[in-house]
PDB file of N, CA and C in Angstrom:
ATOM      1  N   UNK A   1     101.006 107.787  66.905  1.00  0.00           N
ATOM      2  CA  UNK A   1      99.819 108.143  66.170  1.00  0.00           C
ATOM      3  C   UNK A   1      98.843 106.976  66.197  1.00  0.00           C
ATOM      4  N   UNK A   2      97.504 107.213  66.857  1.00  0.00           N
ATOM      5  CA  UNK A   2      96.920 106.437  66.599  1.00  0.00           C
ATOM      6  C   UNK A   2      95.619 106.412  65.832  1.00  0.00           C
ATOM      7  N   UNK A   3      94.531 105.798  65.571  1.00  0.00           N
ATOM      8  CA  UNK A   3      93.140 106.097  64.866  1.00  0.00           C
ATOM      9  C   UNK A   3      92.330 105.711  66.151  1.00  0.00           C
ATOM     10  N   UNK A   4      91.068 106.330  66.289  1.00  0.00           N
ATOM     11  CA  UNK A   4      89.868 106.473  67.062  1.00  0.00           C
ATOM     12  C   UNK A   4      89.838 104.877  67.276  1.00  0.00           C
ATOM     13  N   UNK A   5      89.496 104.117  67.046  1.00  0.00           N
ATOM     14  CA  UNK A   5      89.663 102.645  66.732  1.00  0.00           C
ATOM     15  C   UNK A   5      90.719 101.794  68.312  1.00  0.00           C
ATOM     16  N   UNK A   6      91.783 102.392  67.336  1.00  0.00           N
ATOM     17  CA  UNK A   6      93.378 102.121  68.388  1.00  0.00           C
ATOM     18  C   UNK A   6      92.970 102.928  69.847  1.00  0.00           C
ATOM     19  N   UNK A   7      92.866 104.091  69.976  1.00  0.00           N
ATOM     20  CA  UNK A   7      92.271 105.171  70.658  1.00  0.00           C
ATOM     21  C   UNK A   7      91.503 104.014  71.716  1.00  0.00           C
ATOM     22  N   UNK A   8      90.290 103.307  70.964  1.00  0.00           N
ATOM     23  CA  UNK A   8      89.293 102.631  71.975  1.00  0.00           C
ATOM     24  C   UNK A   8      89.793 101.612  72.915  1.00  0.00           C
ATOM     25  N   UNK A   9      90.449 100.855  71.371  1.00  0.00           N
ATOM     26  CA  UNK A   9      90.968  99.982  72.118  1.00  0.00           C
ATOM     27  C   UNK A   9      91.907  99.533  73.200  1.00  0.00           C
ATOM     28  N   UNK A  10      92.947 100.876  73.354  1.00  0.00           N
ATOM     29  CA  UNK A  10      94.440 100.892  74.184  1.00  0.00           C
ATOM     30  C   UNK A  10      93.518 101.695  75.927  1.00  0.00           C
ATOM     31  N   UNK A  11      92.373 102.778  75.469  1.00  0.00           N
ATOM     32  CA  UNK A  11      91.702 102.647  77.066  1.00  0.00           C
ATOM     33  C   UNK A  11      91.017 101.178  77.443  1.00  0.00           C
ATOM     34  N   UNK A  12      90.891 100.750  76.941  1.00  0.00           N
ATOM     35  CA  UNK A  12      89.786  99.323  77.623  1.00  0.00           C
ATOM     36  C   UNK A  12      91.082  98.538  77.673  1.00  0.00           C
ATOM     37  N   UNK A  13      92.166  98.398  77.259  1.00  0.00           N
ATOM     38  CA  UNK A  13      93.239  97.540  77.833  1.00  0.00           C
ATOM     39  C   UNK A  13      94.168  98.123  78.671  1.00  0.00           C
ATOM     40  N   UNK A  14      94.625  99.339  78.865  1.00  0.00           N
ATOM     41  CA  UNK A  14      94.755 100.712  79.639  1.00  0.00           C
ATOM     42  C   UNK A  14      94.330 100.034  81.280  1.00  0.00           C
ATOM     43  N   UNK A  15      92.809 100.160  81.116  1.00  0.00           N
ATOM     44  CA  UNK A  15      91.688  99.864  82.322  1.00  0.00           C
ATOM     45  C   UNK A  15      91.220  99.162  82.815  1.00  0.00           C
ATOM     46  N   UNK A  16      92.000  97.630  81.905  1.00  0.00           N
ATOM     47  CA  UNK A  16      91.732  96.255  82.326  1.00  0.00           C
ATOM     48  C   UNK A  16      90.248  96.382  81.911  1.00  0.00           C
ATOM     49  N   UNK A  17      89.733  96.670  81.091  1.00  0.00           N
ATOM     50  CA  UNK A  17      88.351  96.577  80.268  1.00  0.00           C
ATOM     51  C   UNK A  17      87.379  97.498  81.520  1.00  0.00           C
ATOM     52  N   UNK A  18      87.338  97.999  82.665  1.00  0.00           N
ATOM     53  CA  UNK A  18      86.849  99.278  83.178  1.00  0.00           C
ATOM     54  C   UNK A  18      86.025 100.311  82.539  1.00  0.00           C
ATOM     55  N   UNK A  19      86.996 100.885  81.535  1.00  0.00           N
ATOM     56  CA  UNK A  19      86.517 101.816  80.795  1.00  0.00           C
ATOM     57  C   UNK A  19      86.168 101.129  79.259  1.00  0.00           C
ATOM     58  N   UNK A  20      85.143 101.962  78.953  1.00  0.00           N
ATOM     59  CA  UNK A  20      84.527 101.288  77.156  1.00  0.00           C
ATOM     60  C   UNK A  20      84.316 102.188  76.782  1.00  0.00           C
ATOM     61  N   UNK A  21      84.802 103.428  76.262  1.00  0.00           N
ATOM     62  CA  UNK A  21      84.360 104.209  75.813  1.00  0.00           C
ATOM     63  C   UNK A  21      83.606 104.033  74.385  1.00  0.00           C
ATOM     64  N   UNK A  22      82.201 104.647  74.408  1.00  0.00           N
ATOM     65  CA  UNK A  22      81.353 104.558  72.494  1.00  0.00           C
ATOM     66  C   UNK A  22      82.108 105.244  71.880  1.00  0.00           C
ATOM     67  N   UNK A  23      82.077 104.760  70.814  1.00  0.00           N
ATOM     68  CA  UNK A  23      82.725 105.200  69.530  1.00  0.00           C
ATOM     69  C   UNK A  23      82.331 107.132  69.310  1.00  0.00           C
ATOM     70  N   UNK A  24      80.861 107.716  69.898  1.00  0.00           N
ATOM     71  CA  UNK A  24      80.867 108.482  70.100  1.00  0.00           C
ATOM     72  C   UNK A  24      81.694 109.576  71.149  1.00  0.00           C
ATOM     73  N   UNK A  25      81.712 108.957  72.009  1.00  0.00           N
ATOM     74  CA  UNK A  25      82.357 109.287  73.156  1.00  0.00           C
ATOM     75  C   UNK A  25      84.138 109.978  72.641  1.00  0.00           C
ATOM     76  N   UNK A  26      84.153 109.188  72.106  1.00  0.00           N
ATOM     77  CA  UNK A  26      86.181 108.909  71.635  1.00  0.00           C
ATOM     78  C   UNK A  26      85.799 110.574  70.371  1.00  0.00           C
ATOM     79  N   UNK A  27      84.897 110.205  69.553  1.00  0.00           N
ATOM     80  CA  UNK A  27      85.092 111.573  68.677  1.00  0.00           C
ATOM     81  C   UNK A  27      84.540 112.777  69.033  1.00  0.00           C
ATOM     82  N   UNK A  28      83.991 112.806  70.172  1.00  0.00           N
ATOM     83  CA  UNK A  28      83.476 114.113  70.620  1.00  0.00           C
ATOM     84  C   UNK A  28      85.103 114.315  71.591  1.00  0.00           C
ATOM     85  N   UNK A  29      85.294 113.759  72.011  1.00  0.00           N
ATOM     86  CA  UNK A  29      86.894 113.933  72.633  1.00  0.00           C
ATOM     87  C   UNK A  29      87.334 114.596  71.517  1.00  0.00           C
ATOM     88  N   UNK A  30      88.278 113.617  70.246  1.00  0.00           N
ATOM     89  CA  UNK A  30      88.875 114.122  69.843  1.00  0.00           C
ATOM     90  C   UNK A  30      88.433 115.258  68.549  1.00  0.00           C
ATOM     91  N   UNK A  31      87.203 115.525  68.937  1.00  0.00           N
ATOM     92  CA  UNK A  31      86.904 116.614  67.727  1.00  0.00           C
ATOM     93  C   UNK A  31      87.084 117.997  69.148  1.00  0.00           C
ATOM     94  N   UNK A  32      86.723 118.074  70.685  1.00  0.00           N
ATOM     95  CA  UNK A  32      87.223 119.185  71.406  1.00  0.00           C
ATOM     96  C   UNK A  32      88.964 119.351  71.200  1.00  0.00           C
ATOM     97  N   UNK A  33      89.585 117.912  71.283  1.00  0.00           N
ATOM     98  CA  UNK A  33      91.259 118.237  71.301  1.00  0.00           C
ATOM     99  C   UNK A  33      91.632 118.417  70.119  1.00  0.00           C
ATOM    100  N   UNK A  34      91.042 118.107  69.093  1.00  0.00           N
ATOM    101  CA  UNK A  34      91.148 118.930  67.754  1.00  0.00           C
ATOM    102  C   UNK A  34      91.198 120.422  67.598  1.00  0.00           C
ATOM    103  N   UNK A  35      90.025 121.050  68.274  1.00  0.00           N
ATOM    104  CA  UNK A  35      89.350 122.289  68.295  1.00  0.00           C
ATOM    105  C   UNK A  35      90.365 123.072  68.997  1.00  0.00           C
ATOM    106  N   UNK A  36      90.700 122.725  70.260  1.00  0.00           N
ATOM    107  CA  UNK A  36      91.799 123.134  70.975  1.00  0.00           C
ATOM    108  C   UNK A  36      93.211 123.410  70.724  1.00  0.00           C
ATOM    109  N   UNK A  37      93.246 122.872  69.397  1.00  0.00           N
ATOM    110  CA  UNK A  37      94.994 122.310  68.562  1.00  0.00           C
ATOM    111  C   UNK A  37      95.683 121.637  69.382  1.00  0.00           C
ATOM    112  N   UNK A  38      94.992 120.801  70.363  1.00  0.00           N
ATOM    113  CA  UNK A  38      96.031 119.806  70.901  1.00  0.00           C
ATOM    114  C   UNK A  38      96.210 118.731  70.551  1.00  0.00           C
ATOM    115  N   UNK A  39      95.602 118.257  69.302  1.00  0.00           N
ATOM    116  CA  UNK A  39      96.227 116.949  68.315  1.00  0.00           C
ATOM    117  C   UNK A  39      95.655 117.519  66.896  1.00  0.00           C
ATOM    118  N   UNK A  40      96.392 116.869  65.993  1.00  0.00           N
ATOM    119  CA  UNK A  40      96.163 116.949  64.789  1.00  0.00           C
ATOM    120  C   UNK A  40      95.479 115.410  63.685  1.00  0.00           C
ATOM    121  N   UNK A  41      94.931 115.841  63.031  1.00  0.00           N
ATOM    122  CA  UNK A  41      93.985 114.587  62.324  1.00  0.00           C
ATOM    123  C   UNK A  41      95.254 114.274  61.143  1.00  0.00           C
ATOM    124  N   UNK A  42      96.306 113.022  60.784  1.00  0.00           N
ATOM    125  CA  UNK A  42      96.896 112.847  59.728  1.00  0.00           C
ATOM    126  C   UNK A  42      96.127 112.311  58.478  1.00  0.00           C
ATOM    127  N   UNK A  43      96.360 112.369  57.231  1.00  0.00           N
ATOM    128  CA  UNK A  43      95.843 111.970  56.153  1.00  0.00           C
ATOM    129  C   UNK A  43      95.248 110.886  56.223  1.00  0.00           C
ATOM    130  N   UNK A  44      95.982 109.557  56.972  1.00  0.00           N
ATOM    131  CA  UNK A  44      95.818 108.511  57.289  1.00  0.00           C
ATOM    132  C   UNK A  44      94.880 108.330  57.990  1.00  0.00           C
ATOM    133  N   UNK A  45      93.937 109.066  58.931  1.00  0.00           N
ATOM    134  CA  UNK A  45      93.105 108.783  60.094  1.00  0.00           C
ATOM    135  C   UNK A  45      93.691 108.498  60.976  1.00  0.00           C
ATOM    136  N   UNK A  46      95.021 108.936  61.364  1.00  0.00           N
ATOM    137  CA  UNK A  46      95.772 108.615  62.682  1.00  0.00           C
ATOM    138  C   UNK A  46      95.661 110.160  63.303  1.00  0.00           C
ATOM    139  N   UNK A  47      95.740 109.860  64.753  1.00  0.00           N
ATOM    140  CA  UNK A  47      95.568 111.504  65.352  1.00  0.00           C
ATOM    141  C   UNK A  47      97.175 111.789  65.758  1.00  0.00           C
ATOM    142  N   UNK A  48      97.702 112.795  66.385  1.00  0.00           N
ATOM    143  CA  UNK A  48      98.681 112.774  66.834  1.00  0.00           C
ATOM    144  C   UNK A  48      98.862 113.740  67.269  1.00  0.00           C
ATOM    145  N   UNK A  49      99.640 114.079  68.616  1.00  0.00           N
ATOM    146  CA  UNK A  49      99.558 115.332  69.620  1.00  0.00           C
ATOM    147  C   UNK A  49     100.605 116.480  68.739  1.00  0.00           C
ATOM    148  N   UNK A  50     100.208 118.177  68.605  1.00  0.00           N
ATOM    149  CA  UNK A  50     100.710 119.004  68.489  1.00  0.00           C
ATOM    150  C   UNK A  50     101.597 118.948  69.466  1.00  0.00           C
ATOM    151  N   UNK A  51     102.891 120.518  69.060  1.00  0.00           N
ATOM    152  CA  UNK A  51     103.321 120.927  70.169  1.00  0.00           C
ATOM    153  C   UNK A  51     102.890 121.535  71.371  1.00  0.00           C
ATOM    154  N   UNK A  52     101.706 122.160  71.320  1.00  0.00           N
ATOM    155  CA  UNK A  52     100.867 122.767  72.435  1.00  0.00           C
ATOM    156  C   UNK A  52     100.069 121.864  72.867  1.00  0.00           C
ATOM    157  N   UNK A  53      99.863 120.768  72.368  1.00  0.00           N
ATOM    158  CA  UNK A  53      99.196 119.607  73.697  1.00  0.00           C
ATOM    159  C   UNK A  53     100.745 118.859  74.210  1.00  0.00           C
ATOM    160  N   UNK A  54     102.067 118.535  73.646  1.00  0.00           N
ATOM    161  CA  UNK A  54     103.313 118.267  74.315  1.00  0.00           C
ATOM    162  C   UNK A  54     103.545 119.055  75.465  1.00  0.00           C
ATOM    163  N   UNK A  55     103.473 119.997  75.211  1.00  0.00           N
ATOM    164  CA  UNK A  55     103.772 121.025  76.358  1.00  0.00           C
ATOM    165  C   UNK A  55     102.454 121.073  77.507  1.00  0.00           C
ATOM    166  N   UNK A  56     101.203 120.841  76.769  1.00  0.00           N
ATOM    167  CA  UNK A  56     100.521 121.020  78.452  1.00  0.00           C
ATOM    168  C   UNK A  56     100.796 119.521  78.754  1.00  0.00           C
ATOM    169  N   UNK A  57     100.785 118.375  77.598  1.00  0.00           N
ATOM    170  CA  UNK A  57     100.977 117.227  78.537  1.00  0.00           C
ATOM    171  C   UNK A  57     102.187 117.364  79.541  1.00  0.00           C
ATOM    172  N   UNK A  58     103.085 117.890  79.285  1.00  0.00           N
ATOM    173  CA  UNK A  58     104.348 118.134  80.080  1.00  0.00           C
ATOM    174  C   UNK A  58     104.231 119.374  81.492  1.00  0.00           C
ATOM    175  N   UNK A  59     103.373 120.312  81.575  1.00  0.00           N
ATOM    176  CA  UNK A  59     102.681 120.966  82.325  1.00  0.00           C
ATOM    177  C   UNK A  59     101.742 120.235  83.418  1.00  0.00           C
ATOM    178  N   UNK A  60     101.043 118.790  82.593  1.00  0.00           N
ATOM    179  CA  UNK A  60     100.105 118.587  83.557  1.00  0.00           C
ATOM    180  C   UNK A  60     101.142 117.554  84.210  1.00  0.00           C
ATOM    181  N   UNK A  61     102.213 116.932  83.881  1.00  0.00           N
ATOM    182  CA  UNK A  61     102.934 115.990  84.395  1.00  0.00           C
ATOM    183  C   UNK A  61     104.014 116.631  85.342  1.00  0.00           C
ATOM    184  N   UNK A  62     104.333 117.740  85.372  1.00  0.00           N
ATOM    185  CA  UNK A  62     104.832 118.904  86.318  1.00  0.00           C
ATOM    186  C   UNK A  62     104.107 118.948  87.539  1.00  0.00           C
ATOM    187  N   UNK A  63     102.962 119.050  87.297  1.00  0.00           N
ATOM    188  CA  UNK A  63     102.452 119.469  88.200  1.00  0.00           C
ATOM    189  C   UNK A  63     101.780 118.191  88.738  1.00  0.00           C
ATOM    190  N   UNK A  64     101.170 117.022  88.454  1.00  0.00           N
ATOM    191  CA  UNK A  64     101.353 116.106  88.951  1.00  0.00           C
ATOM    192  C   UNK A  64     102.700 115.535  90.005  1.00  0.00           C
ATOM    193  N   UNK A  65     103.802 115.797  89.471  1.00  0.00           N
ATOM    194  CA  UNK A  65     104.924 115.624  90.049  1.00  0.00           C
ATOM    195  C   UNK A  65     104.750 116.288  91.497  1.00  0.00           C
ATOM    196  N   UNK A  66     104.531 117.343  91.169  1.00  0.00           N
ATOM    197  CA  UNK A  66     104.662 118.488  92.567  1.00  0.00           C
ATOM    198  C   UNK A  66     103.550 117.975  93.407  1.00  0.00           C
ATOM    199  N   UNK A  67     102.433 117.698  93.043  1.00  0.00           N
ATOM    200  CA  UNK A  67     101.701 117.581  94.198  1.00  0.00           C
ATOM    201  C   UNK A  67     101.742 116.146  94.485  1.00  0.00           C
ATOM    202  N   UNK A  68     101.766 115.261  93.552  1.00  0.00           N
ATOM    203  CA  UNK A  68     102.605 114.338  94.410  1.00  0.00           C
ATOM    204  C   UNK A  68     103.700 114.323  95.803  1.00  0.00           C
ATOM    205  N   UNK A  69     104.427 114.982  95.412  1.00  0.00           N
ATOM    206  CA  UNK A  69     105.328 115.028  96.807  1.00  0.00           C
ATOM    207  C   UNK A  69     104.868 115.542  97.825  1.00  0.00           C
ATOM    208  N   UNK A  70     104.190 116.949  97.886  1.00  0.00           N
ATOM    209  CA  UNK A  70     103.072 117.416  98.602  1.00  0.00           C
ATOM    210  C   UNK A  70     102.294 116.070  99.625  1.00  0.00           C
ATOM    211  N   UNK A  71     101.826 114.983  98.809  1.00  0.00           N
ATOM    212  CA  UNK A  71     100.845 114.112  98.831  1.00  0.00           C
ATOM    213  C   UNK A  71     102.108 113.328  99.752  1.00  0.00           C
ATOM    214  N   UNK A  72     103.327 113.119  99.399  1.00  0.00           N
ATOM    215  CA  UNK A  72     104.429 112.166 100.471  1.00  0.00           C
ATOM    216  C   UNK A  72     104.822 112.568 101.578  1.00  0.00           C
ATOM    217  N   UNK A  73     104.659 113.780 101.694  1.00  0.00           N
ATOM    218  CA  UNK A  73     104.926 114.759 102.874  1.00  0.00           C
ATOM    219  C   UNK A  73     104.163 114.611 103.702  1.00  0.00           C
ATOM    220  N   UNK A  74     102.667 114.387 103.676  1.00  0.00           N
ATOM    221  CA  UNK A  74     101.462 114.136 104.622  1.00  0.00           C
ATOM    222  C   UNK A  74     101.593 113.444 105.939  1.00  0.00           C
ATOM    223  N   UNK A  75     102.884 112.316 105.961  1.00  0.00           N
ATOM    224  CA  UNK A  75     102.231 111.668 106.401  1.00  0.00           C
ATOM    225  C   UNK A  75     103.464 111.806 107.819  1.00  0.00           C
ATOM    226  N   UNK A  76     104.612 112.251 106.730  1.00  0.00           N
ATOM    227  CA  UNK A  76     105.694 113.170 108.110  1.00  0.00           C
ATOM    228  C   UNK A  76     105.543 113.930 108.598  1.00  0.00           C
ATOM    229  N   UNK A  77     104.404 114.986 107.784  1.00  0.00           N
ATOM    230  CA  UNK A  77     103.671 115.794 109.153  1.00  0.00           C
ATOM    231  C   UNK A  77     103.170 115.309 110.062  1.00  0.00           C
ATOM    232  N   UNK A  78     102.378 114.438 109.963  1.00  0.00           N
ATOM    233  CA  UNK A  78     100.864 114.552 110.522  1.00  0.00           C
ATOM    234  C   UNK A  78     101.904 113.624 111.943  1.00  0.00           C
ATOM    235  N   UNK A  79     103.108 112.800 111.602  1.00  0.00           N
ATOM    236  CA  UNK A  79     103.997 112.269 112.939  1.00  0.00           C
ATOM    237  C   UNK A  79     104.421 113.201 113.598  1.00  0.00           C
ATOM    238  N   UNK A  80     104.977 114.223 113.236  1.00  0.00           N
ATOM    239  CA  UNK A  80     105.196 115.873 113.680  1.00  0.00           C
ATOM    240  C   UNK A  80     104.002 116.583 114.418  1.00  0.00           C
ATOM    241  N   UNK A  81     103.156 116.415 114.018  1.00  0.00           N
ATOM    242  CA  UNK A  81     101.813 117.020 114.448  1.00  0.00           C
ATOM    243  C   UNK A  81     101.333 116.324 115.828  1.00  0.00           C
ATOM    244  N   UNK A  82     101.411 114.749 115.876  1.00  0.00           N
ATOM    245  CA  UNK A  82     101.188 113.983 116.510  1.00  0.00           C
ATOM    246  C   UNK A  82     101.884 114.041 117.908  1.00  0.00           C
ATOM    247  N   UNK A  83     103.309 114.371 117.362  1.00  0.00           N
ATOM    248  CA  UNK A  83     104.295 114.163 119.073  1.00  0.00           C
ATOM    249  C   UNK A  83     104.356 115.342 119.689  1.00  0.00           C
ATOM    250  N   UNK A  84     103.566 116.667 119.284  1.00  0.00           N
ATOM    251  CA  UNK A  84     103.720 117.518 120.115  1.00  0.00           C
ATOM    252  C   UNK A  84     102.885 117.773 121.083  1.00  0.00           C
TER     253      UNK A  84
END
């Protein structure tokens, strides 16, 4: 669980300072993943992911997976492709 704050700060160290997201930026995020029920706002001002953002995070990491390998395969084709 973190607060908008923590939120800023863990992308700009995340990104090796790359990314800066405005303080606006971070709550228009998390007021759509709010809207969406894919995190919840705690009493505290800490956010924290529902079960239906667990599960697409786990959906989008599926499928990352898969086309990853897809992406390792490329390159034993393209030697296949090459010697014929």
């Amino acid at each position: 669980m973190l607060t908008a704050k923590q939120i800023t700060d863990k992308t700009i160290e995340d990104s090796e300072g790359l990314l800066r997201p405005s303080p606006r930026l971070v709550y228009c995020m998390l007021s759509k993943l709010l809207a969406e029920g894919l995190i919840k706002e705690m009493d505290n001002g800490r956010y924290s992911a529902t079960k239906k953002g667990i599960d697409i995070l786990a959906d989008i990491e599926s499928a990352r997976n898969i086309l990853q390998g897809q992406i390792d395969i490329l390159p034993r084709i393209s030697k296949v492709v090459k010697s014929d």
